[in-house]
Protein backbone atom coordinates (compact mmCIF):
# COMPACT_ATOMS: atom_id res chain seq x y z
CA UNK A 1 -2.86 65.62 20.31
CA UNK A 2 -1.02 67.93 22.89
CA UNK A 3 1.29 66.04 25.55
CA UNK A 4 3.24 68.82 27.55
CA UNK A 5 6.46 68.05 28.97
CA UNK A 6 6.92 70.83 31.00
CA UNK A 7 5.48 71.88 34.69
CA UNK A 8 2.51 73.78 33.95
CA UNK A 9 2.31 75.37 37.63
CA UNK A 10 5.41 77.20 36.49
CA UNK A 11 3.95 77.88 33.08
CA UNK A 12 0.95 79.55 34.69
CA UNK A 13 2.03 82.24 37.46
CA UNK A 14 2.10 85.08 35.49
CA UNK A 15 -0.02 88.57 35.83
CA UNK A 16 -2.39 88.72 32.92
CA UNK A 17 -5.87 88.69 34.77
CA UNK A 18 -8.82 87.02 33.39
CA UNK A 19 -11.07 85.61 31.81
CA UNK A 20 -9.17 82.18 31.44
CA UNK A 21 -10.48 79.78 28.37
CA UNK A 22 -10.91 76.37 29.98
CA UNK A 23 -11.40 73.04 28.06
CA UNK A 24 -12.11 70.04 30.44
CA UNK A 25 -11.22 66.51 28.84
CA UNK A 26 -11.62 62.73 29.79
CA UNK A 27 -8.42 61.44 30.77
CA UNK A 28 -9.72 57.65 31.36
CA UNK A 29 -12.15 56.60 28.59
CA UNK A 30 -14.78 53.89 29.95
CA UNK A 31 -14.44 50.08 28.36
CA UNK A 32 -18.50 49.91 28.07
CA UNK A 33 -19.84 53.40 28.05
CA UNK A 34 -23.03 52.43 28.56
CA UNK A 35 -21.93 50.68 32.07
CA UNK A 36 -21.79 54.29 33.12
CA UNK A 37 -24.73 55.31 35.69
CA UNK A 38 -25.24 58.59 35.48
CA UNK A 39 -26.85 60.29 32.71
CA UNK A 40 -24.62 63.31 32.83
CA UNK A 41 -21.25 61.44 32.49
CA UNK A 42 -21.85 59.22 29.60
CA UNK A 43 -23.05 62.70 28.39
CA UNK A 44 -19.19 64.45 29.15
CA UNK A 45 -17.71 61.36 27.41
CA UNK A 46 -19.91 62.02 24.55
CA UNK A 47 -18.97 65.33 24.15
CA UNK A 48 -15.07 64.19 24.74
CA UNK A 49 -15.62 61.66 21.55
CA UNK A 50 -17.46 63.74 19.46
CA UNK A 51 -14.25 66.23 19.35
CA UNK A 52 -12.12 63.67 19.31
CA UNK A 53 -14.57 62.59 15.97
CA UNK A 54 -13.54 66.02 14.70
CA UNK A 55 -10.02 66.55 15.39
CA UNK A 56 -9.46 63.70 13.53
CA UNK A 57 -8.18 61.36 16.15
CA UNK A 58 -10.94 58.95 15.79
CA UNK A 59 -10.67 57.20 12.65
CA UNK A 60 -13.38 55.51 11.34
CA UNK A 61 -14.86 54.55 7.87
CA UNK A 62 -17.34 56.65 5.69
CA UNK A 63 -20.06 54.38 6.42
CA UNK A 64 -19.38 54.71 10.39
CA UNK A 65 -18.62 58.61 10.23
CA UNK A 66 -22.45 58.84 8.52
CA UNK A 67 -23.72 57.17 11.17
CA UNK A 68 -21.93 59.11 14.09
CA UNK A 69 -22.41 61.88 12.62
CA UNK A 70 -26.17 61.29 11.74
CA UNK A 71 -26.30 60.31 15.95
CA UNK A 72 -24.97 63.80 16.88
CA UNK A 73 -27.27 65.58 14.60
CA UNK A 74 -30.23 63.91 16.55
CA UNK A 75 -28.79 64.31 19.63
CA UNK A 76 -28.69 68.13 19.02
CA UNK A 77 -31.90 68.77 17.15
CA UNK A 78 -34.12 66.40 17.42
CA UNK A 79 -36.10 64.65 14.73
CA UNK A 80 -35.99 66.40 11.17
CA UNK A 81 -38.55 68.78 10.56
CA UNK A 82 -38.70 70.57 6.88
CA UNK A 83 -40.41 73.73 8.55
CA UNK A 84 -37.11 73.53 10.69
CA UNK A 85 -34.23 72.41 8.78
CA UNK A 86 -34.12 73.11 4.78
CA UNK A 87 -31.93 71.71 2.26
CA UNK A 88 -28.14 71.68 3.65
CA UNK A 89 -28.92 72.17 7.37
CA UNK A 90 -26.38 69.72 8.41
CA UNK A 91 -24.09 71.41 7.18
CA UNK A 92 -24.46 73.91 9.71
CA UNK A 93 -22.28 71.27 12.13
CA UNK A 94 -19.22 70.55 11.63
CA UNK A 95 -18.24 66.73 12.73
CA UNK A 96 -14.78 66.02 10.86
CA UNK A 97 -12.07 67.77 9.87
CA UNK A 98 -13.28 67.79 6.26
CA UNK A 99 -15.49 65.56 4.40
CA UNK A 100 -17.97 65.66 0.79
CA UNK A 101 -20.92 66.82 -0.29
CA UNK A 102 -21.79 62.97 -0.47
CA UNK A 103 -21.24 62.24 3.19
CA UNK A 104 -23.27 65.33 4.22
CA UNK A 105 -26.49 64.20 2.07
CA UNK A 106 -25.65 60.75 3.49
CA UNK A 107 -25.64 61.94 7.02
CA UNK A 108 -29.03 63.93 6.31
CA UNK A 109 -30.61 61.04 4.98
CA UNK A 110 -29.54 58.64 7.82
CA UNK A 111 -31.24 61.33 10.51
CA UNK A 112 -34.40 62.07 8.39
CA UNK A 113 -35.17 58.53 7.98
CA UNK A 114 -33.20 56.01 10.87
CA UNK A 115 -33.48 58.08 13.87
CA UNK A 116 -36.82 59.43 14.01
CA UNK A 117 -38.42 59.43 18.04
CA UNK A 118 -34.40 59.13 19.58
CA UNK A 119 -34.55 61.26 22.62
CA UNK A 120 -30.73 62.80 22.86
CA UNK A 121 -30.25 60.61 25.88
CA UNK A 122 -30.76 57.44 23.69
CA UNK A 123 -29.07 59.32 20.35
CA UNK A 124 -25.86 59.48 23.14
CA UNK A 125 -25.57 56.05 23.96
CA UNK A 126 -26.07 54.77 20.76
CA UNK A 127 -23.38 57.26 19.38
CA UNK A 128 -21.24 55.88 22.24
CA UNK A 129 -21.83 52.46 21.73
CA UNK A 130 -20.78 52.55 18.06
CA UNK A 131 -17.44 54.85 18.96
CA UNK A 132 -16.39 52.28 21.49
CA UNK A 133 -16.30 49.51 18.29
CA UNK A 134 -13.93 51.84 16.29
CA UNK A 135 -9.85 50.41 17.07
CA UNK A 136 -8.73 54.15 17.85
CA UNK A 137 -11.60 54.69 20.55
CA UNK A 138 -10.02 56.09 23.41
CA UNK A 139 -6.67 56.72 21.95
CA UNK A 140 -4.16 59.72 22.78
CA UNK A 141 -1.61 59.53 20.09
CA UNK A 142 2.43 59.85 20.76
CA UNK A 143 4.19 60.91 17.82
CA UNK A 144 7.29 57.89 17.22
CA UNK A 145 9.38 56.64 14.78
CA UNK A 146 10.00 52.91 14.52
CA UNK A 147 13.92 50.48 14.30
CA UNK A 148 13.70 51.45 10.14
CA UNK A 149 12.91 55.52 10.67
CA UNK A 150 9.00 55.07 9.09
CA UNK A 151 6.58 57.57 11.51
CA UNK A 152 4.35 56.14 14.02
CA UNK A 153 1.51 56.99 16.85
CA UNK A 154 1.89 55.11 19.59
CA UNK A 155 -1.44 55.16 22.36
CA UNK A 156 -2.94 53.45 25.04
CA UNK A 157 -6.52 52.95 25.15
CA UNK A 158 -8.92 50.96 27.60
CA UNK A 159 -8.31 47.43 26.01
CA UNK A 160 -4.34 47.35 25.38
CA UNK A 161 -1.56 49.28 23.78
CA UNK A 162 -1.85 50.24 20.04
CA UNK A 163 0.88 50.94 17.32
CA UNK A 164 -0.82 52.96 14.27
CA UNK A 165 0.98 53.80 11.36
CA UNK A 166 -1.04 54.95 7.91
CA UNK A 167 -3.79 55.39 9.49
CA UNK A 168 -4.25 51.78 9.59
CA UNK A 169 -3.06 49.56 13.75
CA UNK A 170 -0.85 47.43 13.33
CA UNK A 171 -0.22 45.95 16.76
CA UNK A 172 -2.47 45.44 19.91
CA UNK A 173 -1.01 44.07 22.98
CA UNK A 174 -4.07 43.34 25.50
CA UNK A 175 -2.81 45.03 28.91
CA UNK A 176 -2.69 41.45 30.79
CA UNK A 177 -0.38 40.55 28.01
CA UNK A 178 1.86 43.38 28.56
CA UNK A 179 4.81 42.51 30.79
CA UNK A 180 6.92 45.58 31.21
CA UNK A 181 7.52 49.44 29.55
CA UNK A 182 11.02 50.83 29.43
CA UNK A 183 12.43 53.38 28.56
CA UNK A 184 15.77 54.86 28.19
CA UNK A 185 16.64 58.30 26.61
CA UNK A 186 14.53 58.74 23.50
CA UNK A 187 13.87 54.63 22.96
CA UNK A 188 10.89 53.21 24.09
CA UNK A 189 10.56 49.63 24.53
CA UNK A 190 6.95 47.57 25.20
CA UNK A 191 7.64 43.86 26.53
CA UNK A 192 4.63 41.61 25.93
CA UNK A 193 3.84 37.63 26.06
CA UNK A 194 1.15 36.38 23.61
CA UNK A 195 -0.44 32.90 23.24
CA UNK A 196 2.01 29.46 23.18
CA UNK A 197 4.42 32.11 25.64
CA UNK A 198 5.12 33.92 22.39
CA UNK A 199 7.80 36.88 23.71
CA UNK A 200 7.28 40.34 22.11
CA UNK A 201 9.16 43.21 22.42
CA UNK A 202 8.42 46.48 20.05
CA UNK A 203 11.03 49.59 19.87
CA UNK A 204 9.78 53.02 19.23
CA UNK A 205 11.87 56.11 19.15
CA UNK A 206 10.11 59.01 20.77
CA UNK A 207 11.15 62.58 19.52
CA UNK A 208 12.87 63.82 22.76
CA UNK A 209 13.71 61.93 26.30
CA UNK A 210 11.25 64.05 28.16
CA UNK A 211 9.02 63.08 25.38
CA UNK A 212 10.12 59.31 25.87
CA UNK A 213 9.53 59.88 29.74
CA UNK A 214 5.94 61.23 29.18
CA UNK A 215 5.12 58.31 27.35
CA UNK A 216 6.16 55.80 29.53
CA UNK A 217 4.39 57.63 32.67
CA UNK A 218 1.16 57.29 30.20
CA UNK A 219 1.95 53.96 30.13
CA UNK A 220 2.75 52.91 33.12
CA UNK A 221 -0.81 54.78 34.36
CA UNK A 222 -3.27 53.68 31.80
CA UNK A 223 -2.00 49.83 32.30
CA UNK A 224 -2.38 50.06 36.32
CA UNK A 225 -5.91 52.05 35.66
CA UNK A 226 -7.28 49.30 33.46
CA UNK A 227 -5.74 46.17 34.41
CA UNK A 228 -5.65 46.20 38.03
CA UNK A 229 -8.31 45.05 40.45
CA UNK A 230 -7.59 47.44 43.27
CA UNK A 231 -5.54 49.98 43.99
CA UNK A 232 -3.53 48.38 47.19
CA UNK A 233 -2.09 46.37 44.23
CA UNK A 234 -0.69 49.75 42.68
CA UNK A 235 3.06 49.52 42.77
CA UNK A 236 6.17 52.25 42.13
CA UNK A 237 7.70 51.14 38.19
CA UNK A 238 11.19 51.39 37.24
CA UNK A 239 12.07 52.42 33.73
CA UNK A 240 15.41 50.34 34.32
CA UNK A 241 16.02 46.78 35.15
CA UNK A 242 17.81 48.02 38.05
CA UNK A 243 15.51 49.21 40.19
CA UNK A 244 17.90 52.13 42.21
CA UNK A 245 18.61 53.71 38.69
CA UNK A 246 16.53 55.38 35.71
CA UNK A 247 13.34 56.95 36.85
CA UNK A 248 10.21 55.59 39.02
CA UNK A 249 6.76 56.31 38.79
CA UNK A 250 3.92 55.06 40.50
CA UNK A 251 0.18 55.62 39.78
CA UNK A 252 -1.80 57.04 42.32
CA UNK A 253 -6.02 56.94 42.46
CA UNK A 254 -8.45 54.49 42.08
CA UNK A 255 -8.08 52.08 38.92
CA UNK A 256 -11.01 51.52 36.80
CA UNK A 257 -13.17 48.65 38.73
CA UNK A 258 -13.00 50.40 41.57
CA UNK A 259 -14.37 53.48 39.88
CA UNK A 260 -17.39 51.52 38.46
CA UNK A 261 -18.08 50.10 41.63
CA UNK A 262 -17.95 53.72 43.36
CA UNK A 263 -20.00 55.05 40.41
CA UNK A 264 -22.84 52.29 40.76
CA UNK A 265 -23.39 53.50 45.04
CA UNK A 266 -24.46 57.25 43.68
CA UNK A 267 -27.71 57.61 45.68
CA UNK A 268 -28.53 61.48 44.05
CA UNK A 269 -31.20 63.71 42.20
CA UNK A 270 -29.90 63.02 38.87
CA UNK A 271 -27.79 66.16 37.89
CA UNK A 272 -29.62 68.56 34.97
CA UNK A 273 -28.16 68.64 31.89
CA UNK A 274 -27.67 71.86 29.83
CA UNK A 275 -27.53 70.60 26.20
CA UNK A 276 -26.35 72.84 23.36
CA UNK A 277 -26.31 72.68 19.64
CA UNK A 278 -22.84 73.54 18.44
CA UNK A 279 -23.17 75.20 15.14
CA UNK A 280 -20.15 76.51 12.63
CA UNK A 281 -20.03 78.44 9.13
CA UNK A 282 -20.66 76.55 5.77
CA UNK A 283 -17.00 74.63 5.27
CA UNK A 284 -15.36 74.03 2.12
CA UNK A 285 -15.72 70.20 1.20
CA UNK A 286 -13.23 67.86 0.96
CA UNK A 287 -13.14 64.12 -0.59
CA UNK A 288 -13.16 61.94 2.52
CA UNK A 289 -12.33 57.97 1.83
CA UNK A 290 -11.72 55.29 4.29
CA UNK A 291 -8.85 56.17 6.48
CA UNK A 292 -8.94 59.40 5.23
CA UNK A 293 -9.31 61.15 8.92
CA UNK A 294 -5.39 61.52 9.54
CA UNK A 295 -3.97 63.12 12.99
CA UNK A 296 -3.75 66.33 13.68
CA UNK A 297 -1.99 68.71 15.67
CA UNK A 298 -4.86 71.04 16.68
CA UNK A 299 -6.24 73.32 19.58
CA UNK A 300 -9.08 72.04 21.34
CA UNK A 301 -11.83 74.58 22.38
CA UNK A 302 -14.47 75.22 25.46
CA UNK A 303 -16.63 73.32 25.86
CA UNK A 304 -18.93 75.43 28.11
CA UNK A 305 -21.57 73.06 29.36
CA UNK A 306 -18.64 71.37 31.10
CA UNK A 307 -17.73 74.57 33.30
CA UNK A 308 -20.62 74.19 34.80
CA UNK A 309 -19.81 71.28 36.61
CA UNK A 310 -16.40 72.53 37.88
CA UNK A 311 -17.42 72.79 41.77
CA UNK A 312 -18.49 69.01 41.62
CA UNK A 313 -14.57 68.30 40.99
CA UNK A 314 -11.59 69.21 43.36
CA UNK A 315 -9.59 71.89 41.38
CA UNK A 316 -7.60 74.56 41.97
CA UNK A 317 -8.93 78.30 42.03
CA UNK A 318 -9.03 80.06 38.76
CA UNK A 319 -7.69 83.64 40.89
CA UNK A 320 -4.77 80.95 41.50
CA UNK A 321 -4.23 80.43 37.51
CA UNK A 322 -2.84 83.81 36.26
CA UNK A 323 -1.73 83.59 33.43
CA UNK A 324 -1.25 84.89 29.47
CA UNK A 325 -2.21 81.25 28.63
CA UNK A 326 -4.87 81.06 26.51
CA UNK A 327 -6.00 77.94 27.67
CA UNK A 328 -6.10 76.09 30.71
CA UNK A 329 -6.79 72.06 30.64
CA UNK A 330 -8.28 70.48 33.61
CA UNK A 331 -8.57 66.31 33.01
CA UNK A 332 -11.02 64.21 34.96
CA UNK A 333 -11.69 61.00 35.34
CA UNK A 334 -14.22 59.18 33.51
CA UNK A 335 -16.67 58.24 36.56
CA UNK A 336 -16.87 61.97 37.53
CA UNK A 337 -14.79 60.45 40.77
CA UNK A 338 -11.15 61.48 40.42
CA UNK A 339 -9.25 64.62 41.13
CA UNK A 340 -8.84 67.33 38.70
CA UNK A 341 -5.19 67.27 36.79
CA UNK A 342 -4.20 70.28 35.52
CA UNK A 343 -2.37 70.56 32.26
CA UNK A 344 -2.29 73.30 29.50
CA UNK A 345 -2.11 73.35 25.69
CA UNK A 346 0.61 76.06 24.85
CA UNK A 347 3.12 78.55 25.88
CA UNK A 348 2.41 81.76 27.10
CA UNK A 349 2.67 84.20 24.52
């Protein structure tokens, strides 16, 4: 979960030279990933959901982490081999922020006996295909508090706007119910008609007013992306009722059916794909029970097989990008289409 309110540009001109850490992440997550053409994207969303699997922001239960996790491990190594992979070997991955013993023999079993003749490309999809079924697929948490003080993540994923609190949702607004998003210092308010012209409004209290602001632009975005049919239809937002006061913000790109439609015209060599096992040190096990994935405040790593693929995207020079930062986020969008956004995860030191 990282959601900077301050202007990275600034953040960045410093003097340190490199080499710069670089994390690339998918800023639009696809509705049906297997819609996607191109080998090589749905394979950069399945490395984007596969962290997010890890850091703990996709919450699933033990049953459905098994088999993610048991998707991953084919997708890596191939079918099991006992020449290959001795007793414990998946535990040489690490897919969760901490799970049992239990899981890890249950994940084994699932890849020595379920998976067998999966080729990674078809381990992928499937992997994808069960993610996108989860209710916190695609979702980029903002810390809240609700009207009685009780904490909350607020998010906005492909299908709608989601309110989790204990780990378990406990509102979805489709985005063609939504209506409006406001905002005004730290409250955030979500106005949404449901069936019989049922009137909903929900009030959130963000931590800070940039932090308020920041959600709403995420907002405001994610519901043109999604909901839209072109982008001509893209109009500037108001946080205020008044339009000539509060702040305005208007989306700019293509929204999502546009993007498909580009996507499906991509008359190319299919691009090569550099796979690569990512392996970690024997963890310390943990009890893991349904729910039991909680959010987390974490760094996110590399993820070199993605910087591979920086020329294909417009971006700005990494001479440019001077900085003490130790890492440097560039976003793209989902169809491989978009423009590069540049964000970062912390301070300089």
């Amino acid at each position: 979960m990282f959601h900077s309110t301050y202007n990275p540009v600034v953040s960045l001109c410093a003097t340190a030279q490199p080499p710069f850490t670089m994390c690339l992440r998918v800023k639009f997550y696809p509705p049906d990933p297997a819609a996607l053409k191109e080998e090589i994207t749905r394979y950069l969303v399945f490395l984007q959901i596969k962290r997010d699997l890890y850091h703990g922001r996709l919450l699933c239960k033990t049953s459905d982490a098994a088999m993610l996790a048991a998707y991953i491990l084919q997708a890596e190594i191939g079918d099991y081999d006992p020449g290959k992979h001795p007793e414990g070997y998946s535990s040489k991955f690490q897919f969760f922020p901490k799970h049992s013993e239990k899981l890890e023999r249950r994940i084994a079993e699932i890849h020595k006996t379920e998976l067998v003749g999966q080729t990674p490309e078809t381990s992928e999809l499937n992997f994808l295909q069960k993610a996108q079924m989860l209710e916190t697929y695609g979702v980029d948490p903002h810390p809240c508090k609700d009207v009685s003080g009780n904490p909350a993540f607020l998010a906005f994923t492909p299908f709608g706007f989601v309110v989790l609190q204990g780990n378990k949702r406990v509102h979805f607004l489709k985005w063609n119910e939504v209506t409006k998003l406001k905002f005004e210092g730290k409250t955030f308010h979500i106005y949404a008609n449901q069936k019989e012209d049922k009137k909903i409004i929900l009030t959130y209290f963000a931590p800070t007013p940039e932090a308020c602001k920041h959600l709403w632009k995420c907002g405001v975005e994610n519901q043109a992306f999604y909901k839209l049919e072109k982008s001509s239809q893209v109009r500037t937002v108001s946080s205020s009722n008044l339009f000539f006061k509060g702040s305005r913000f208007r989306y700019s790109g293509r929204v999502a059916k546009e993007v498909m439609e580009q996507s499906a015209k991509i008359k190319r060599e299919p691009p090569e794909i550099h796979r690569s096992a990512h392996y970690t040190t024997p963890r310390v096990h943990h009890d893991i029970k349904h729910g039991a994935l909680s959010w987390n405040v974490c760094e996110l790593q590399s993820i070199s097989p993605l910087l591979e693929l920086k020329s294909r995207f417009e971006t700005t020079s990494l001479g440019e990008l001077s900085s003490k930062s130790k890492n440097i986020c560039l976003f793209f969008i989902w169809a491989g289409m978009g423009k590069i956004f540049c964000g970062k995860f912390d301070k300089p030191n």
